[in-house]
PDB file of N, CA and C in Angstrom:
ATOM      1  N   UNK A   1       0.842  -1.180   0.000  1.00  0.00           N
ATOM      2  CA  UNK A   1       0.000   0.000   0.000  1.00  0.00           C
ATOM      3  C   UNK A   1       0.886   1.242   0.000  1.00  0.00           C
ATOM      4  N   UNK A   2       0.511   2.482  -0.954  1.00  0.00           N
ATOM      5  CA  UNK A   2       1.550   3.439  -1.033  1.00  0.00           C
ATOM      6  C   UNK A   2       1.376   4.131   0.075  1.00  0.00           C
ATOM      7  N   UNK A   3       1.735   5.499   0.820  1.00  0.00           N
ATOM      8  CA  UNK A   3       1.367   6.203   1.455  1.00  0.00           C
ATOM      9  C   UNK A   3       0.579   7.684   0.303  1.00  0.00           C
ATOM     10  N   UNK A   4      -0.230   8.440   1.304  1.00  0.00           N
ATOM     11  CA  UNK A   4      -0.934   8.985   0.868  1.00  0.00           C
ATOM     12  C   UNK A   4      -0.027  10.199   0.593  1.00  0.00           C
ATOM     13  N   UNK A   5       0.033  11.678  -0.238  1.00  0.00           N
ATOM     14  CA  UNK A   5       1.459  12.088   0.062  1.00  0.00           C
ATOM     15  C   UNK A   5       1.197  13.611   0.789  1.00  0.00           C
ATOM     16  N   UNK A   6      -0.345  13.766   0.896  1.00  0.00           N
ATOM     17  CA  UNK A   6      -1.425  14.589   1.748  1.00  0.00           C
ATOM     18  C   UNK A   6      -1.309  14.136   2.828  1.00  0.00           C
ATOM     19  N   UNK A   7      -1.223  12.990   3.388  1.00  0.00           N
ATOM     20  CA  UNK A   7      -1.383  12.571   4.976  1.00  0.00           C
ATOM     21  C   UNK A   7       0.332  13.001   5.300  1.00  0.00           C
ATOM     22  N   UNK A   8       1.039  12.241   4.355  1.00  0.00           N
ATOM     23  CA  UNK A   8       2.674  12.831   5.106  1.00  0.00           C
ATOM     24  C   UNK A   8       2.897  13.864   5.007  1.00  0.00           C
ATOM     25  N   UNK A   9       2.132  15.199   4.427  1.00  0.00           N
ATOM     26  CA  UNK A   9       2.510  16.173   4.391  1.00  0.00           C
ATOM     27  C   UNK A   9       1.696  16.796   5.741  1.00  0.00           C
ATOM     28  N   UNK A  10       0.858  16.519   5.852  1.00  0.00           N
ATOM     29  CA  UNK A  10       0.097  16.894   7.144  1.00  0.00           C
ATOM     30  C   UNK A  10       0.581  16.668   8.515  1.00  0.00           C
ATOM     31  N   UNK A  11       0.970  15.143   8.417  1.00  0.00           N
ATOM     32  CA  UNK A  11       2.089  14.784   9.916  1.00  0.00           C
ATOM     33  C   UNK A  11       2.962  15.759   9.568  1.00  0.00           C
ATOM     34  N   UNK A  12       3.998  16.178   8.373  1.00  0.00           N
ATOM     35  CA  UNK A  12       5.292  17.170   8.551  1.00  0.00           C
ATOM     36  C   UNK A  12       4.722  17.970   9.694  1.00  0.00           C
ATOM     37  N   UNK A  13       3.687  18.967   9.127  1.00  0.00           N
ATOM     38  CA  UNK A  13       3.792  20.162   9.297  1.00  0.00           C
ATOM     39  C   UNK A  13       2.671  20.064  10.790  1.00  0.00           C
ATOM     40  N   UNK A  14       2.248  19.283  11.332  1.00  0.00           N
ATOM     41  CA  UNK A  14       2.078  18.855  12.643  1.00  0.00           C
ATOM     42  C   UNK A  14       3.077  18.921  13.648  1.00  0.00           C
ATOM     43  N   UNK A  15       4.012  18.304  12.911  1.00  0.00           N
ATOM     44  CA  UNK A  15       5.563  17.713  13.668  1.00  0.00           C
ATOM     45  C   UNK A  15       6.292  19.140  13.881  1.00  0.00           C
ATOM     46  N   UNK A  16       5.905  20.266  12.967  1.00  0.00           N
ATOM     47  CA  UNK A  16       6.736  21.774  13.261  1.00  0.00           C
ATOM     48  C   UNK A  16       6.276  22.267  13.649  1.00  0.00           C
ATOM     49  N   UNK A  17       4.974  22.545  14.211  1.00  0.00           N
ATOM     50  CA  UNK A  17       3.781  22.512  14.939  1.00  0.00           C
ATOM     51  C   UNK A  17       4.070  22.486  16.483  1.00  0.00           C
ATOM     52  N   UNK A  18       4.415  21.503  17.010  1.00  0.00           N
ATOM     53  CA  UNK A  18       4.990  21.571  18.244  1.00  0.00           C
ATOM     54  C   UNK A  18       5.549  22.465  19.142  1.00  0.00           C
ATOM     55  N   UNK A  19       5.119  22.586  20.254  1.00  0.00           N
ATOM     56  CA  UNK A  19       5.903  24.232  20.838  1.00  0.00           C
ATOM     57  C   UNK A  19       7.381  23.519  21.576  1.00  0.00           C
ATOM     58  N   UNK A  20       7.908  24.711  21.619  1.00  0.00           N
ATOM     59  CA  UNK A  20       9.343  24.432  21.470  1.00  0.00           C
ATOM     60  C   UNK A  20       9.472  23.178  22.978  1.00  0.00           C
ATOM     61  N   UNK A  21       8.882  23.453  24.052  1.00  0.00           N
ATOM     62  CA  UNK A  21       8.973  22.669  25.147  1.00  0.00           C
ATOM     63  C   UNK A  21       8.631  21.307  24.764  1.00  0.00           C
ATOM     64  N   UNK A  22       8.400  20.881  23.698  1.00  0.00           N
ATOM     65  CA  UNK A  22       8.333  19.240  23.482  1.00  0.00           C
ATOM     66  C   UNK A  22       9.440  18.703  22.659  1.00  0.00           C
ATOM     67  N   UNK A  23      10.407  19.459  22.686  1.00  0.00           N
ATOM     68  CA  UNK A  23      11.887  19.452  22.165  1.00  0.00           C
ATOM     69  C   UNK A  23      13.206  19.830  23.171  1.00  0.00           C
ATOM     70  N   UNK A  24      12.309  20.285  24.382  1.00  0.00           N
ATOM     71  CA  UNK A  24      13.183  20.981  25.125  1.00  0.00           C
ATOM     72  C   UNK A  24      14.687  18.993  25.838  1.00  0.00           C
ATOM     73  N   UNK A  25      15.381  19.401  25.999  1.00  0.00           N
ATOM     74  CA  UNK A  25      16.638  18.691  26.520  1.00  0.00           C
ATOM     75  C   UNK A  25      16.768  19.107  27.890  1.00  0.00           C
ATOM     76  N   UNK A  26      17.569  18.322  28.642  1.00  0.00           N
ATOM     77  CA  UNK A  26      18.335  18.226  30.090  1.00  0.00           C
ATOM     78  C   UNK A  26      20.297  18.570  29.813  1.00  0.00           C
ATOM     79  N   UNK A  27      20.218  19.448  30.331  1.00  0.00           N
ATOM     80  CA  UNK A  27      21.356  19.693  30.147  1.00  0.00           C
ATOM     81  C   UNK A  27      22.194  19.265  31.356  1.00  0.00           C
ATOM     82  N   UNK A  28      22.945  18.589  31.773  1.00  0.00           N
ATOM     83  CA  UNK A  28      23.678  18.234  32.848  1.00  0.00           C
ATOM     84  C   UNK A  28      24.815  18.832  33.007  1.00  0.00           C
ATOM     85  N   UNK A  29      24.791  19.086  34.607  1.00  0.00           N
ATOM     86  CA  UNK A  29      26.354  19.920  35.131  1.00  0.00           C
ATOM     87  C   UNK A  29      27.238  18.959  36.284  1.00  0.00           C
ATOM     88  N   UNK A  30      27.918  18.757  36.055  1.00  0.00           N
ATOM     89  CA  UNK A  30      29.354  18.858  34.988  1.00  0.00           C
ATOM     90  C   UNK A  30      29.197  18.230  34.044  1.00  0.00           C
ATOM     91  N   UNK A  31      27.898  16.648  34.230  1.00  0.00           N
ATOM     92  CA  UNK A  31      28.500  15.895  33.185  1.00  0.00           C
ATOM     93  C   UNK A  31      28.368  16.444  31.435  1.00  0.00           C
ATOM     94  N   UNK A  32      27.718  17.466  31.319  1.00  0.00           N
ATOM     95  CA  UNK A  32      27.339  17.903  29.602  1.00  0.00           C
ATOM     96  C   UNK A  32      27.866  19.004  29.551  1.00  0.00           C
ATOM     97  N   UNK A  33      28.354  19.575  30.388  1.00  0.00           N
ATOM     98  CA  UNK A  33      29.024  21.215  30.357  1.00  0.00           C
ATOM     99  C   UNK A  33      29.877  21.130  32.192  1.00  0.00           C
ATOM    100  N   UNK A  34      30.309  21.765  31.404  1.00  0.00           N
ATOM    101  CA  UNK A  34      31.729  22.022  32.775  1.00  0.00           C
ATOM    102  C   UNK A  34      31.258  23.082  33.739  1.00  0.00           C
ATOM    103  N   UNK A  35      30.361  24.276  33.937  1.00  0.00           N
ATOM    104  CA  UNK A  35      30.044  25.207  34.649  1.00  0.00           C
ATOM    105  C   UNK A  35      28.603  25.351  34.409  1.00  0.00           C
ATOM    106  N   UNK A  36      28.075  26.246  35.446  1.00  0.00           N
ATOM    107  CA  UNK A  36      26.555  26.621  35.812  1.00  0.00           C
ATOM    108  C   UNK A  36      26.455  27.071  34.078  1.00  0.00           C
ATOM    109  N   UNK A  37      26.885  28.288  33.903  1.00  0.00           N
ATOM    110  CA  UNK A  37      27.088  29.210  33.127  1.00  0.00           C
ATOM    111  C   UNK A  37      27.378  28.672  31.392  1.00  0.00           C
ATOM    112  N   UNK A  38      28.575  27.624  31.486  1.00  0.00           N
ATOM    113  CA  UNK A  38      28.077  26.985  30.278  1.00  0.00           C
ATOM    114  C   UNK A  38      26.727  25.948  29.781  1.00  0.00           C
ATOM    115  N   UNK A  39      26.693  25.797  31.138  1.00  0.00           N
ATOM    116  CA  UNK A  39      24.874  25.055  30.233  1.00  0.00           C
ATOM    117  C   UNK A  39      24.418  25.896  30.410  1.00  0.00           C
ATOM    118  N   UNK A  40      24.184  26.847  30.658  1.00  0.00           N
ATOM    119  CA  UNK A  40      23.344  27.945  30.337  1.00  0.00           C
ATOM    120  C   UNK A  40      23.584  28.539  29.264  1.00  0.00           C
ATOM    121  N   UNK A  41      24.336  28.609  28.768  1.00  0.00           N
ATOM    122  CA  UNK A  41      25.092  29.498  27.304  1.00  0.00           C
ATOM    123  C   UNK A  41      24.457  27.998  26.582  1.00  0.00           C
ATOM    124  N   UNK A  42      24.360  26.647  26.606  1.00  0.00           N
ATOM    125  CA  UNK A  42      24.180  26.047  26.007  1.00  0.00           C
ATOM    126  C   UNK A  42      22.482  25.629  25.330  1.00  0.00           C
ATOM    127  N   UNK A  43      21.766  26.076  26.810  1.00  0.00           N
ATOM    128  CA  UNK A  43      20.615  25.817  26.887  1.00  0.00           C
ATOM    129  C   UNK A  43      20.061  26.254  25.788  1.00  0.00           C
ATOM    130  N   UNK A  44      18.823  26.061  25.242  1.00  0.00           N
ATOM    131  CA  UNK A  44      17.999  26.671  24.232  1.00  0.00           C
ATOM    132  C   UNK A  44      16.415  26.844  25.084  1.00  0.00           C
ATOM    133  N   UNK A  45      15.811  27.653  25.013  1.00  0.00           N
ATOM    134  CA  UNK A  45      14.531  27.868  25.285  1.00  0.00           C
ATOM    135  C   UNK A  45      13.580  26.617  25.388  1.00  0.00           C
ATOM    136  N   UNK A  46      13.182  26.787  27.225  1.00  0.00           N
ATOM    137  CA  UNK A  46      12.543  25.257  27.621  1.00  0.00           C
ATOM    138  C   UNK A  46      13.048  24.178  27.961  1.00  0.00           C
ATOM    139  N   UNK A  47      14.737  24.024  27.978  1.00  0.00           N
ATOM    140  CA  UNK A  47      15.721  23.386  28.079  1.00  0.00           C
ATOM    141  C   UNK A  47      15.378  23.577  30.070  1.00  0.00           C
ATOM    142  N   UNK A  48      16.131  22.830  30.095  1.00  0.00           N
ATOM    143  CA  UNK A  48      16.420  22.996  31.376  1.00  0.00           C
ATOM    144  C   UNK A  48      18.156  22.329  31.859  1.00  0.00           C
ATOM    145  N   UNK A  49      18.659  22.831  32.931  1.00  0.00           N
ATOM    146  CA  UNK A  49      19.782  22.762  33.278  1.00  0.00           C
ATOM    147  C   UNK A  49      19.954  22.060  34.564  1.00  0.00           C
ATOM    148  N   UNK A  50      20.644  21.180  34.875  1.00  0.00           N
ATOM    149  CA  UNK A  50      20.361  20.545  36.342  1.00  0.00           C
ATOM    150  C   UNK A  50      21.844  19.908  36.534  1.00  0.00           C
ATOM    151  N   UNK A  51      22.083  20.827  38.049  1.00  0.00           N
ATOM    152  CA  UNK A  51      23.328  20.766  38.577  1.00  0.00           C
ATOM    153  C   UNK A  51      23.562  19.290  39.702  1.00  0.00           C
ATOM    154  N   UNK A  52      24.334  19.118  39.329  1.00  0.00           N
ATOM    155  CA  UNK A  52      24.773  17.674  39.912  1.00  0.00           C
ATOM    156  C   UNK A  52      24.944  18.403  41.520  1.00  0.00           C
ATOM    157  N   UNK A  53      24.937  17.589  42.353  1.00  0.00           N
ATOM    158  CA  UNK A  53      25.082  17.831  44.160  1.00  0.00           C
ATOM    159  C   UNK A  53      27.048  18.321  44.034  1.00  0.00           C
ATOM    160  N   UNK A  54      27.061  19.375  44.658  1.00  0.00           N
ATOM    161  CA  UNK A  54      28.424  19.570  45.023  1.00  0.00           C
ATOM    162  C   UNK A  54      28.419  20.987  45.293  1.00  0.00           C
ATOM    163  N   UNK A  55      29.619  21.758  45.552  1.00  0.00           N
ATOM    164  CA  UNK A  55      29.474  23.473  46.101  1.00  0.00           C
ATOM    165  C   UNK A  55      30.280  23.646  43.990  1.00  0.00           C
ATOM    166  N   UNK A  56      30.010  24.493  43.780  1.00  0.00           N
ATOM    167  CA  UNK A  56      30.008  25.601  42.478  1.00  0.00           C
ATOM    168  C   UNK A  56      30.543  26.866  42.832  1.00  0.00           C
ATOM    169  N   UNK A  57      31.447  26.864  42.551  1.00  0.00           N
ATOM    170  CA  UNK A  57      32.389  28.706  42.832  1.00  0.00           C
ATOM    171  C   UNK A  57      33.295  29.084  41.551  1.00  0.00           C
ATOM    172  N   UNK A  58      33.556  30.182  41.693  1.00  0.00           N
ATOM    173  CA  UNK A  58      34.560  30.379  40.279  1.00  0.00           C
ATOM    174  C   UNK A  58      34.030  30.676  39.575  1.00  0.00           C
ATOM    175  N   UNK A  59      34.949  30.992  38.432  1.00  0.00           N
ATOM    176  CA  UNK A  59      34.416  31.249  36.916  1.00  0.00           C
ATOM    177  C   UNK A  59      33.368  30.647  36.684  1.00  0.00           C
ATOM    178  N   UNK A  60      32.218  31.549  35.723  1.00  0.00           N
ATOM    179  CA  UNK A  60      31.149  30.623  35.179  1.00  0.00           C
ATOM    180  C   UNK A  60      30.125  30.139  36.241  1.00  0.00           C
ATOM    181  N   UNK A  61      30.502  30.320  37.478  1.00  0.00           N
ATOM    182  CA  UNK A  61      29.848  29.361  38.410  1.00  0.00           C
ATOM    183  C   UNK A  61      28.853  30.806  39.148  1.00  0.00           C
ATOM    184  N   UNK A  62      29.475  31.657  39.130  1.00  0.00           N
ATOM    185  CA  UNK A  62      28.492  32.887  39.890  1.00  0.00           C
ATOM    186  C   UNK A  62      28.216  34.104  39.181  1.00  0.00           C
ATOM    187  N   UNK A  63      28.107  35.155  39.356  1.00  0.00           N
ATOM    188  CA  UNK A  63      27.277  35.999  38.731  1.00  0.00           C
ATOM    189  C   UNK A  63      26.665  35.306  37.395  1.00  0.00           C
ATOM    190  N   UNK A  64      25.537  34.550  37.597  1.00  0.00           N
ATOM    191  CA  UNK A  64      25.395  33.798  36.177  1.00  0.00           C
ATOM    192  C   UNK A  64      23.916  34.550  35.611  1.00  0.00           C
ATOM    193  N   UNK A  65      24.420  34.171  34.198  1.00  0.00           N
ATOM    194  CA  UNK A  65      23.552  35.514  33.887  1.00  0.00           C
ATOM    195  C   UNK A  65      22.529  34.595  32.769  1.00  0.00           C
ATOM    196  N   UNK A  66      21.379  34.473  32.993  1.00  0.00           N
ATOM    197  CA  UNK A  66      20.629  33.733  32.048  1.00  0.00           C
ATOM    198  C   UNK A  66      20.321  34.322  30.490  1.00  0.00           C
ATOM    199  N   UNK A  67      21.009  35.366  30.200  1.00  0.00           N
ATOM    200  CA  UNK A  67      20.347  35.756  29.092  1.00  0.00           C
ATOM    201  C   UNK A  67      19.307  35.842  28.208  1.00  0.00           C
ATOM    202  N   UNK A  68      18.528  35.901  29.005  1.00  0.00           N
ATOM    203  CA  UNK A  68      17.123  36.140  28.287  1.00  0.00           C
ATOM    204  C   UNK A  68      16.759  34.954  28.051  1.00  0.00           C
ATOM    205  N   UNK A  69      16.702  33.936  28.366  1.00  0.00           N
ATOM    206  CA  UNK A  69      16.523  32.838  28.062  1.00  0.00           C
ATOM    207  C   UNK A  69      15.367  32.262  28.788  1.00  0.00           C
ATOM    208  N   UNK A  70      14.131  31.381  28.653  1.00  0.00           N
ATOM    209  CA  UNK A  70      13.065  30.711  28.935  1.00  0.00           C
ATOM    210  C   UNK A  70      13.548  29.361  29.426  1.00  0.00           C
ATOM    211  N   UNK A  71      14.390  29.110  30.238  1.00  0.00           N
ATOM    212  CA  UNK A  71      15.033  28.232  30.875  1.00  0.00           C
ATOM    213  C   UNK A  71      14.744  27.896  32.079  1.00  0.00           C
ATOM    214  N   UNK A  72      14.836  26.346  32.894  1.00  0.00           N
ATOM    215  CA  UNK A  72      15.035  26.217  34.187  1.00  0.00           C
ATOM    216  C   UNK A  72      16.358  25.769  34.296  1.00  0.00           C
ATOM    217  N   UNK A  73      17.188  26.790  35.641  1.00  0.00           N
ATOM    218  CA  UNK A  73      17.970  25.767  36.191  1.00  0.00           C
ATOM    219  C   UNK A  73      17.642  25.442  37.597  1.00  0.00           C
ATOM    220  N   UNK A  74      18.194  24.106  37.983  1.00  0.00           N
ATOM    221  CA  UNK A  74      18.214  23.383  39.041  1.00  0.00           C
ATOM    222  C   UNK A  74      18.571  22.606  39.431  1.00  0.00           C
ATOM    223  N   UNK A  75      18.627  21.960  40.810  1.00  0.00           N
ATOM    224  CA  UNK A  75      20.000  21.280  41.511  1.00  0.00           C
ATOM    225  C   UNK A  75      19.218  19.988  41.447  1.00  0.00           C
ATOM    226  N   UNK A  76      20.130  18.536  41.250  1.00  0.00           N
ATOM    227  CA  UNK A  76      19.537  17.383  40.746  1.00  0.00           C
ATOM    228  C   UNK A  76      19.166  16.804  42.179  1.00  0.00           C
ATOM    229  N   UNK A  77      19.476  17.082  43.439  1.00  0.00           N
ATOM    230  CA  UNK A  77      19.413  16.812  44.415  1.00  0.00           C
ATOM    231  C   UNK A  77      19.051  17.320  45.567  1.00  0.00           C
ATOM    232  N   UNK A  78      18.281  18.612  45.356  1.00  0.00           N
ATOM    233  CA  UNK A  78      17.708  19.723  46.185  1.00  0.00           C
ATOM    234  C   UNK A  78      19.193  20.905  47.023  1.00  0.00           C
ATOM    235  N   UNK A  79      18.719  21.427  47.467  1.00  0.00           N
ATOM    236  CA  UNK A  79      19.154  23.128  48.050  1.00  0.00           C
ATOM    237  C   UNK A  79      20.423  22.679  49.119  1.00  0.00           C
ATOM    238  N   UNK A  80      20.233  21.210  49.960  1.00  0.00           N
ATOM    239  CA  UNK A  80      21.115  20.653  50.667  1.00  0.00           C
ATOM    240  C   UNK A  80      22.221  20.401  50.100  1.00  0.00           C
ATOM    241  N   UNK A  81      22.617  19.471  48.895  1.00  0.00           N
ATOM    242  CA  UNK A  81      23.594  19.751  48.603  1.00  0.00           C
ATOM    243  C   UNK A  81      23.717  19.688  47.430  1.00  0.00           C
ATOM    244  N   UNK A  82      23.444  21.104  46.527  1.00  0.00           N
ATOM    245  CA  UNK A  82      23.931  21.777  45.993  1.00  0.00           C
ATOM    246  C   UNK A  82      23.866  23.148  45.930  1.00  0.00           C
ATOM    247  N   UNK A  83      25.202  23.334  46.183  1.00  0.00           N
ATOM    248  CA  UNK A  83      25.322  24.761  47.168  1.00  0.00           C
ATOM    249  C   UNK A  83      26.147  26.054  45.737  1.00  0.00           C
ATOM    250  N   UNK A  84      25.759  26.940  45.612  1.00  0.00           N
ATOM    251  CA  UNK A  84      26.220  27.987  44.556  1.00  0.00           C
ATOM    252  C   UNK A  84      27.187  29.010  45.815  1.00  0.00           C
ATOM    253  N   UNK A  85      28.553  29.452  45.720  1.00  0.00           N
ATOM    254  CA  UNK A  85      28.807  30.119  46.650  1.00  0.00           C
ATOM    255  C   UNK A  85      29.251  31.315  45.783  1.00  0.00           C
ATOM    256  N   UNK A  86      28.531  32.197  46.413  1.00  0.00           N
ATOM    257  CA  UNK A  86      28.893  33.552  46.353  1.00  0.00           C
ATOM    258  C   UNK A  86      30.357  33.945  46.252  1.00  0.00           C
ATOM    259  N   UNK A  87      30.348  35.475  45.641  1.00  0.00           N
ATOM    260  CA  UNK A  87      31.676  35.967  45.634  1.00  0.00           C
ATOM    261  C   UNK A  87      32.185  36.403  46.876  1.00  0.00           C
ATOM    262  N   UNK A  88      31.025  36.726  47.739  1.00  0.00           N
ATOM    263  CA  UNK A  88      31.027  37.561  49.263  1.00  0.00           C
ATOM    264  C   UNK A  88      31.551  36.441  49.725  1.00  0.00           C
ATOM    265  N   UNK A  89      31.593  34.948  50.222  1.00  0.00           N
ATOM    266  CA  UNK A  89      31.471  34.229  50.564  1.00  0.00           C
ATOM    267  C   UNK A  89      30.791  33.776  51.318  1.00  0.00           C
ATOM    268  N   UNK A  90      29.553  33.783  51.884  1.00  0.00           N
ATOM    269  CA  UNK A  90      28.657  32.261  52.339  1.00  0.00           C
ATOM    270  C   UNK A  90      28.089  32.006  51.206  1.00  0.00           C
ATOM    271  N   UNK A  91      27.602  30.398  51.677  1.00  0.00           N
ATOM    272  CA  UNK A  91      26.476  29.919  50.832  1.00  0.00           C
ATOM    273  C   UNK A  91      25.328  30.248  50.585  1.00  0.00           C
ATOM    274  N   UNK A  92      24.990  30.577  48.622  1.00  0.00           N
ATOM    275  CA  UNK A  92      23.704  30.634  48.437  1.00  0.00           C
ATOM    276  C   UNK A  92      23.134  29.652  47.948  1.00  0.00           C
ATOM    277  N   UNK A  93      21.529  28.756  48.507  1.00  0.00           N
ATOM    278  CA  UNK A  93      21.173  28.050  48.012  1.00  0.00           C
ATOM    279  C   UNK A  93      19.778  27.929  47.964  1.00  0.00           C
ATOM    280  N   UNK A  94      19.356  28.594  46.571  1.00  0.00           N
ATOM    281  CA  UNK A  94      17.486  28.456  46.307  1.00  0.00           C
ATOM    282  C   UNK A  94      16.988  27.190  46.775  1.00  0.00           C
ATOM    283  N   UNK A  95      16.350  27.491  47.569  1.00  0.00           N
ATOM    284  CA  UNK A  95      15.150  26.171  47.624  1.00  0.00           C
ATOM    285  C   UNK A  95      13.731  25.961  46.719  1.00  0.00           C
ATOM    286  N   UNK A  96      13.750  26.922  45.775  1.00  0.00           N
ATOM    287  CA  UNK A  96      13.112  26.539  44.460  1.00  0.00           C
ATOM    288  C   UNK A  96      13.876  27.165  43.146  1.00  0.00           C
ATOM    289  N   UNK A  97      13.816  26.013  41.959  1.00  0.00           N
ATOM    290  CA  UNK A  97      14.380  26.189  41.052  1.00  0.00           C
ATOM    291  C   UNK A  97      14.417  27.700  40.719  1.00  0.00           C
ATOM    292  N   UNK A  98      15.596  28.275  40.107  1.00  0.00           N
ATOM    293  CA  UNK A  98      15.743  29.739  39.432  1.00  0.00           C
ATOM    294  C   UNK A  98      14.947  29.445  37.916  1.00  0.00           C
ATOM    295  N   UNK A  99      14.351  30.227  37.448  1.00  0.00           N
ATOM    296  CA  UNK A  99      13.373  30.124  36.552  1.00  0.00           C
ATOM    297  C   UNK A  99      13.493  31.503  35.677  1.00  0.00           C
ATOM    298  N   UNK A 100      14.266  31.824  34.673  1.00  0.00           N
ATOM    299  CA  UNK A 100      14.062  33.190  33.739  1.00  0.00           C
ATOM    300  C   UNK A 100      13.535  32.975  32.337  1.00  0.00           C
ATOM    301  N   UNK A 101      12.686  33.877  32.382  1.00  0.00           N
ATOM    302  CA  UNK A 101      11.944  33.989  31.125  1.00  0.00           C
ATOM    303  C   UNK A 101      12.749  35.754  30.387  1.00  0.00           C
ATOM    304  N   UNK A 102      12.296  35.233  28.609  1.00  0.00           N
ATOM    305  CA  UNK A 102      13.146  36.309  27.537  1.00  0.00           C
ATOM    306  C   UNK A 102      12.191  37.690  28.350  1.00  0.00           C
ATOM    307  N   UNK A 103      12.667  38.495  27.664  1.00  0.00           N
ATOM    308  CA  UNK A 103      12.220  39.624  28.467  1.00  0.00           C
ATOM    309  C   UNK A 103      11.417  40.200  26.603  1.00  0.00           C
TER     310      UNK A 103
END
């Protein structure tokens, strides 16, 4: 039986159809990017970013700047331990995901 070439054209344009969050990825920290900041530079809109348990300081790791981006990041293991430390030095640690939307 052939296919119809109206029905496959209809699934295409169904399939582009989709809002971007049913494409969105997990970006993992460290294991898919080395810093907070590079999965974030990596992320694409709806993506989300999720930091492995450990303290995060340094480059890339603080003043992190989401760029306008429709992204979640968040810690794979809650606020206990995964700790973001400031430049001041104590620990900062959201107990709900950081969440920025494009402006």
């Amino acid at each position: 039986m052939k296919a119809n070439p109206a029905i496959l054209l209809l699934a295409a344009c169904a399939c582009l159809a989709l809002p971007s969050s049913s494409l969105a990825i997990v970006i993992r920290v460290p294991a898919d990017q080395p810093t907070i900041q590079e999965g974030i530079n990596a992320a694409l809109p709806g993506d989300m970013v999720l930091v492995a348990p450990g303290t995060y300081s340094g480059l890339n790791n603080q003043d992190l700047d989401f760029l306008g981006k429709d992204i979640v990041v968040t810690s794979e293991a809650g606020p206990q331990t995964t700790i973001i430390e400031p430049i001041s030095g104590g620990p900062a640690s959201p107990s709900t995901p950081m969440r920025a939307r494009a402006r």
